[in-house]
PDB file of N, CA and C in Angstrom:
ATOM      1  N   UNK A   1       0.821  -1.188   0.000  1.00  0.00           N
ATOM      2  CA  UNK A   1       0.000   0.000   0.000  1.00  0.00           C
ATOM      3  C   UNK A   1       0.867   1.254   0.000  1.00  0.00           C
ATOM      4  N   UNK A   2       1.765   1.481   0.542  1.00  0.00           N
ATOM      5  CA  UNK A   2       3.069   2.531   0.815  1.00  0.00           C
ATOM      6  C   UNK A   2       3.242   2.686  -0.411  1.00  0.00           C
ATOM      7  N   UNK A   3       4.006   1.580  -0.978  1.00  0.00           N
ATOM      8  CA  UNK A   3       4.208   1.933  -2.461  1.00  0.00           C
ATOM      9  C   UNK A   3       3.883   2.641  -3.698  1.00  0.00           C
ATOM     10  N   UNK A   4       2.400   2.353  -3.252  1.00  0.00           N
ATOM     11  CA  UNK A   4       1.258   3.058  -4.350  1.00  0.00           C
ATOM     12  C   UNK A   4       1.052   4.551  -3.847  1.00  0.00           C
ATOM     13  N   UNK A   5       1.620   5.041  -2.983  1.00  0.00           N
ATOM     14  CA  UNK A   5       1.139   6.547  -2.672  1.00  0.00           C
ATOM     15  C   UNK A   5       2.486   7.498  -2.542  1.00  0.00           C
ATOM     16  N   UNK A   6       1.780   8.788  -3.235  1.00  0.00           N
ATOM     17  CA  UNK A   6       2.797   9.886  -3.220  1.00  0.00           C
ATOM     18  C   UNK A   6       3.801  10.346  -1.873  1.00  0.00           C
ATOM     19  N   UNK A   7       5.301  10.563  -2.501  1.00  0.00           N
ATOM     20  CA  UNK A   7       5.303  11.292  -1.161  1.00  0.00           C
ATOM     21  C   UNK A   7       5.935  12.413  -1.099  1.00  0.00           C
ATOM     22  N   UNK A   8       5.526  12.984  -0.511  1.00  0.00           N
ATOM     23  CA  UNK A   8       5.827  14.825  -0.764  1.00  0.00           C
ATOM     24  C   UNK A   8       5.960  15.305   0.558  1.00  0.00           C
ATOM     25  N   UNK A   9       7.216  15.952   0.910  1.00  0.00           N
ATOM     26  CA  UNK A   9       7.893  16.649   1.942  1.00  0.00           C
ATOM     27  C   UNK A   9       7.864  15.515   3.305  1.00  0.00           C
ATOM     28  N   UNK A  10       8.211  14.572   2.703  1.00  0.00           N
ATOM     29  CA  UNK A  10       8.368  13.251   3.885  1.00  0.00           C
ATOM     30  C   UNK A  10       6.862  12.743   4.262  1.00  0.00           C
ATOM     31  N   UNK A  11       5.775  13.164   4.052  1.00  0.00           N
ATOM     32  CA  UNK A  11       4.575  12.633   4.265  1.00  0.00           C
ATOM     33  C   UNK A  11       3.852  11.803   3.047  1.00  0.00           C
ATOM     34  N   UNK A  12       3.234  10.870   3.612  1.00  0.00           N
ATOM     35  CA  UNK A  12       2.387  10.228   2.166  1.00  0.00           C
ATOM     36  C   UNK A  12       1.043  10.806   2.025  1.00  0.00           C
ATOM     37  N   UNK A  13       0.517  11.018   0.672  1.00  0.00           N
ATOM     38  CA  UNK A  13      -0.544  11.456   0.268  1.00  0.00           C
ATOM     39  C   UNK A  13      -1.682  10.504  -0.127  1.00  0.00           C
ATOM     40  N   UNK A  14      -2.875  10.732   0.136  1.00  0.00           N
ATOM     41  CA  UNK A  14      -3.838  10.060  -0.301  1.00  0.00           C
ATOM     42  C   UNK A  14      -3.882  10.069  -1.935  1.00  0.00           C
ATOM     43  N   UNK A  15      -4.115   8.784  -2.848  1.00  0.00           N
ATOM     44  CA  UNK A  15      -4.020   8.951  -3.728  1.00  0.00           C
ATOM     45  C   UNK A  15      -5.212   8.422  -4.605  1.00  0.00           C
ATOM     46  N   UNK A  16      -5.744   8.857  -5.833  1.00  0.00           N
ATOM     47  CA  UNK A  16      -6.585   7.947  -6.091  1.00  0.00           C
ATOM     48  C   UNK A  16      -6.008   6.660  -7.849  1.00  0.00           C
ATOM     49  N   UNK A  17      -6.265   5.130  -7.530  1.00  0.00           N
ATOM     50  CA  UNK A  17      -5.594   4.913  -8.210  1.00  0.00           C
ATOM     51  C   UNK A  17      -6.867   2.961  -8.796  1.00  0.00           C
ATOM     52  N   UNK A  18      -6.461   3.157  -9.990  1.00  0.00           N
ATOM     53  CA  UNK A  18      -7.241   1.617 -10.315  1.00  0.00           C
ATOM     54  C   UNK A  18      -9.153   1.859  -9.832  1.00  0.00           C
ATOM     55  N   UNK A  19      -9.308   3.537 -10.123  1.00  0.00           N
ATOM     56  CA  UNK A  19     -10.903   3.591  -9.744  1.00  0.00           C
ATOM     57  C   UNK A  19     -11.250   3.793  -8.344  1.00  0.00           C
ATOM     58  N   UNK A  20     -10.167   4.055  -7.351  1.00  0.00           N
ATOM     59  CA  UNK A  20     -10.317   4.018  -6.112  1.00  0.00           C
ATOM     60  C   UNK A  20      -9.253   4.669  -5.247  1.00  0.00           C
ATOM     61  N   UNK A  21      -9.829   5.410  -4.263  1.00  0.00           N
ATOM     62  CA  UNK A  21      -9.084   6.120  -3.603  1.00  0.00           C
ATOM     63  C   UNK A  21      -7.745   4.889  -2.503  1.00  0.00           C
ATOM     64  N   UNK A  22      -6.932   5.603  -2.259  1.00  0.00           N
ATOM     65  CA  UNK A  22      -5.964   4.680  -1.325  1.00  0.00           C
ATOM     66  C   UNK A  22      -5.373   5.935  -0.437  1.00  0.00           C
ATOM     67  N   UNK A  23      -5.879   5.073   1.139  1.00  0.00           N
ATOM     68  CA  UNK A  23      -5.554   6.063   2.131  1.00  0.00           C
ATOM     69  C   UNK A  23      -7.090   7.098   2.528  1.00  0.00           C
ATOM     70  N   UNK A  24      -6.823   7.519   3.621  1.00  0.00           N
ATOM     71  CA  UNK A  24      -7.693   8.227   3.491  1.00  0.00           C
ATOM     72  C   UNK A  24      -7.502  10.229   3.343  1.00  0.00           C
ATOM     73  N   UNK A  25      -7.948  11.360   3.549  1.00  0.00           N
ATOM     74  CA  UNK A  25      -7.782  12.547   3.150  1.00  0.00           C
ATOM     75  C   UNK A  25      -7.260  13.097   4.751  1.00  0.00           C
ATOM     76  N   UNK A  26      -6.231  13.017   4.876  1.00  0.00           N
ATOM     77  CA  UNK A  26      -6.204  13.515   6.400  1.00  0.00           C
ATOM     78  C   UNK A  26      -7.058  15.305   6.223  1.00  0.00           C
ATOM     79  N   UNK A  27      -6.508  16.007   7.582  1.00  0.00           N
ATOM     80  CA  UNK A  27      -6.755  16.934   7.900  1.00  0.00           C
ATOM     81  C   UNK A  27      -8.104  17.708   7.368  1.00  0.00           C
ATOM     82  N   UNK A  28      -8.852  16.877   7.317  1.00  0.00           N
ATOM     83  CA  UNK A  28     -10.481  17.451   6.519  1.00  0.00           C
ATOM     84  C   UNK A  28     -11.262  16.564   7.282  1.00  0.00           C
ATOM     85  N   UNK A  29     -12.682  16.970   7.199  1.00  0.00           N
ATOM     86  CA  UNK A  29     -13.562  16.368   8.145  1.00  0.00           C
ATOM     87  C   UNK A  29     -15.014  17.190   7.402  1.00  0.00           C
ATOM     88  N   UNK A  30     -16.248  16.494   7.591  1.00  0.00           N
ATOM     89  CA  UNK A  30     -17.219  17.067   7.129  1.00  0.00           C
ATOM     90  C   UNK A  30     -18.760  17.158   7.972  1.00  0.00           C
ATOM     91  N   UNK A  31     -19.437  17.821   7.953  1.00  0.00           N
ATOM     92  CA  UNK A  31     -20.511  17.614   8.360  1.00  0.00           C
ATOM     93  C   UNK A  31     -21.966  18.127   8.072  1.00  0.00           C
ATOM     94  N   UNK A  32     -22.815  17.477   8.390  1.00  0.00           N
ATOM     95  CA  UNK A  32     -24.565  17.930   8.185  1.00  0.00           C
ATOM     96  C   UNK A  32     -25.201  19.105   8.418  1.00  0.00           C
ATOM     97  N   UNK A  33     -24.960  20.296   7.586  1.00  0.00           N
ATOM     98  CA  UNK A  33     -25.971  21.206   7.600  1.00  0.00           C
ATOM     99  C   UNK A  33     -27.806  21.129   7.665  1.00  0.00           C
ATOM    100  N   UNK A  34     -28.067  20.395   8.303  1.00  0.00           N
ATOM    101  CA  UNK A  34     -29.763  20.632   8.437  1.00  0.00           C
ATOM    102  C   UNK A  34     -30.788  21.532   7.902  1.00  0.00           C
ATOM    103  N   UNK A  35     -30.158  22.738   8.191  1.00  0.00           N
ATOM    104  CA  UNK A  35     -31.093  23.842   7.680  1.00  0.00           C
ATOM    105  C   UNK A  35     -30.891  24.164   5.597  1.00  0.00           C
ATOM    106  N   UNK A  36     -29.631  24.153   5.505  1.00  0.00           N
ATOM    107  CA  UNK A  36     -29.725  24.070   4.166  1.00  0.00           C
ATOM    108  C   UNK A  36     -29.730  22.259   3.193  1.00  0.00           C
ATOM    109  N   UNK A  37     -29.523  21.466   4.507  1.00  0.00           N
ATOM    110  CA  UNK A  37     -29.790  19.561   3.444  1.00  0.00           C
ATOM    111  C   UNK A  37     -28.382  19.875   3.010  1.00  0.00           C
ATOM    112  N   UNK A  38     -27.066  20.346   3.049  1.00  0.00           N
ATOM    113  CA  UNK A  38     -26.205  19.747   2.410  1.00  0.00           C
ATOM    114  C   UNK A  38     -24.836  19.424   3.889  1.00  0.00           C
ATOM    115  N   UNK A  39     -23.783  18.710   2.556  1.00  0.00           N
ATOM    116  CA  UNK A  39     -22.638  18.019   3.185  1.00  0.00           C
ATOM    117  C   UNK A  39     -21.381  19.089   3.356  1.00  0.00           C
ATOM    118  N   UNK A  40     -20.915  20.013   4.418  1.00  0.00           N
ATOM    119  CA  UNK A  40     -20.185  20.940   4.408  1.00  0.00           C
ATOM    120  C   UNK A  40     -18.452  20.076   5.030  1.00  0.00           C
ATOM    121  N   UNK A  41     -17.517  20.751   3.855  1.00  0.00           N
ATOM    122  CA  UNK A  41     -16.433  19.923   4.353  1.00  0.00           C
ATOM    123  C   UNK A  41     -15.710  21.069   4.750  1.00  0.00           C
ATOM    124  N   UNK A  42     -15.009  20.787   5.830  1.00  0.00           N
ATOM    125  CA  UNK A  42     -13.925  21.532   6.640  1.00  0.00           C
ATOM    126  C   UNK A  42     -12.108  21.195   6.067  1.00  0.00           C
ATOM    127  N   UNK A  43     -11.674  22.019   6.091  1.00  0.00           N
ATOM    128  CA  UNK A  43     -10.041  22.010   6.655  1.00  0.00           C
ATOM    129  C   UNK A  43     -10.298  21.936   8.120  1.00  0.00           C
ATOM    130  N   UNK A  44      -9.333  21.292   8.548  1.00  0.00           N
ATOM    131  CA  UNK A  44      -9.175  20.455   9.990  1.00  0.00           C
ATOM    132  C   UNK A  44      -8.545  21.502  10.342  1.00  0.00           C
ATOM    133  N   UNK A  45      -7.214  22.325   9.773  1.00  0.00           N
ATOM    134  CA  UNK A  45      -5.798  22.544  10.076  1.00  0.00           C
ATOM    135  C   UNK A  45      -6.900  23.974  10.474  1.00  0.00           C
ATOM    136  N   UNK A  46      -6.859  24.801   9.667  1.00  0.00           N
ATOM    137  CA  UNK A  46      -7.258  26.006   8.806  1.00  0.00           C
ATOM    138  C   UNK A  46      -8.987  26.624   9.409  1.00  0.00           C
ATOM    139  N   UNK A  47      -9.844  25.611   9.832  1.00  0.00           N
ATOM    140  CA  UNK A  47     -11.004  25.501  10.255  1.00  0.00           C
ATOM    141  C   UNK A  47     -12.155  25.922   8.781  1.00  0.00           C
ATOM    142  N   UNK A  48     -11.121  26.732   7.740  1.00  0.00           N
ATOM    143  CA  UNK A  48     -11.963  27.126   6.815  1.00  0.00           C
ATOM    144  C   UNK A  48     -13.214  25.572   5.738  1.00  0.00           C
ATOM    145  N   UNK A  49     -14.073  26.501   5.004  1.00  0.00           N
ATOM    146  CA  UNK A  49     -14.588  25.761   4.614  1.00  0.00           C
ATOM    147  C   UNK A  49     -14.370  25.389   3.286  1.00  0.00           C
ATOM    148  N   UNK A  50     -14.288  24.204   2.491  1.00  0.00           N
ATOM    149  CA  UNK A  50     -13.664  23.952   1.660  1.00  0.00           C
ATOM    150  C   UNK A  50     -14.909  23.634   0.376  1.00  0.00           C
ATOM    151  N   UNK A  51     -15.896  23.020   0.508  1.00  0.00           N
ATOM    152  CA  UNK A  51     -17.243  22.951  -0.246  1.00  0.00           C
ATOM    153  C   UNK A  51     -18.143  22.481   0.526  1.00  0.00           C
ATOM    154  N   UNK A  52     -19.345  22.192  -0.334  1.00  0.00           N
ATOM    155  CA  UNK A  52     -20.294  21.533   0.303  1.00  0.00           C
ATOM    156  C   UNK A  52     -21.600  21.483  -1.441  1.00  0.00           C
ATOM    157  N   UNK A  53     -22.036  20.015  -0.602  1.00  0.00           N
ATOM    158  CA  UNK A  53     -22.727  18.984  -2.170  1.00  0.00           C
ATOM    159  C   UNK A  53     -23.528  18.151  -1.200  1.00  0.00           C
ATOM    160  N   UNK A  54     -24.940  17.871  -1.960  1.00  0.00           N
ATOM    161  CA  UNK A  54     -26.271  17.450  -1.761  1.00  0.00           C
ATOM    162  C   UNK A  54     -25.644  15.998  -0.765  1.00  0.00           C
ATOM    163  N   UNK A  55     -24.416  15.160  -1.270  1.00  0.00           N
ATOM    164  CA  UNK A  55     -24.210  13.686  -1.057  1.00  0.00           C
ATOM    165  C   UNK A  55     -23.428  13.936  -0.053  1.00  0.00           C
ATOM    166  N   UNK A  56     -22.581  13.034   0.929  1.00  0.00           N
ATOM    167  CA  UNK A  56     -21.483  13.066   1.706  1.00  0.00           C
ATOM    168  C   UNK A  56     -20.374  12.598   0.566  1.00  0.00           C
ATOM    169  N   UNK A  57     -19.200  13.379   1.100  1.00  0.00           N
ATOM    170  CA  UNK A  57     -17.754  13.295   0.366  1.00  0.00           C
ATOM    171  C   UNK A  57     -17.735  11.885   0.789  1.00  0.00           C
ATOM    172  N   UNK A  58     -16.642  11.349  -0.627  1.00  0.00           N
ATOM    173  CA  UNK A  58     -16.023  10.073  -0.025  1.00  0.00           C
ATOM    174  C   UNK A  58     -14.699  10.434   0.656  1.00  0.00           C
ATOM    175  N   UNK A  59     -14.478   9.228   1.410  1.00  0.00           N
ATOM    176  CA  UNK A  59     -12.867   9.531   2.153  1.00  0.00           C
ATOM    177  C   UNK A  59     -12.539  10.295   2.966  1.00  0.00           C
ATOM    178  N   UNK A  60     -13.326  11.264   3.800  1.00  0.00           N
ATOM    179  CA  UNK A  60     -13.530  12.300   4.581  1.00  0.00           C
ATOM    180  C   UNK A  60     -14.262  12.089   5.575  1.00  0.00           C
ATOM    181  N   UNK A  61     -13.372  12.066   7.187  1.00  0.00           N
ATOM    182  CA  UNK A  61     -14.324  12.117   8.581  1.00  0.00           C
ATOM    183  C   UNK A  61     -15.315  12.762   8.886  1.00  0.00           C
ATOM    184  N   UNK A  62     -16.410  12.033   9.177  1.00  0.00           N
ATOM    185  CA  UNK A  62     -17.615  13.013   9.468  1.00  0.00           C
ATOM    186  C   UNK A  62     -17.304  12.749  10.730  1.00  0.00           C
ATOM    187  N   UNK A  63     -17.973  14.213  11.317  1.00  0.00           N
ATOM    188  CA  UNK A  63     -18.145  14.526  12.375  1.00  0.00           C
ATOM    189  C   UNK A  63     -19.564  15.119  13.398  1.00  0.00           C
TER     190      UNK A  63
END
């Protein structure tokens, strides 16, 4: 699994490869807006907001 993923500034990156993600997306996390029905994803690091879509992200901690 190591093998198959990037690595950039000594850390490995989530990658997507053969139709499928490998690893998961660190430092992001997402969650349930109620009042507007959608999926809002966070930067973990940053707290900012990064998008948000009708479905839940794949590969991303909900919270």
């Amino acid at each position: 699994m190591i093998g198959s993923l990037f690595k950039l500034r000594g850390d490995y990156i989530a990658t997507n490869k053969d139709g499928g993600r490998v690893g998961a997306i660190k430092d992001r996390f997402q969650v349930f807006n109620p009042i507007t029905g959608l999926w809002v994803k966070f930067n973990a690091v940053t707290g900012k907001i990064m998008g948000s879509q009708k479905t839940k992200y794949r590969n991303v901690r909900v919270k």
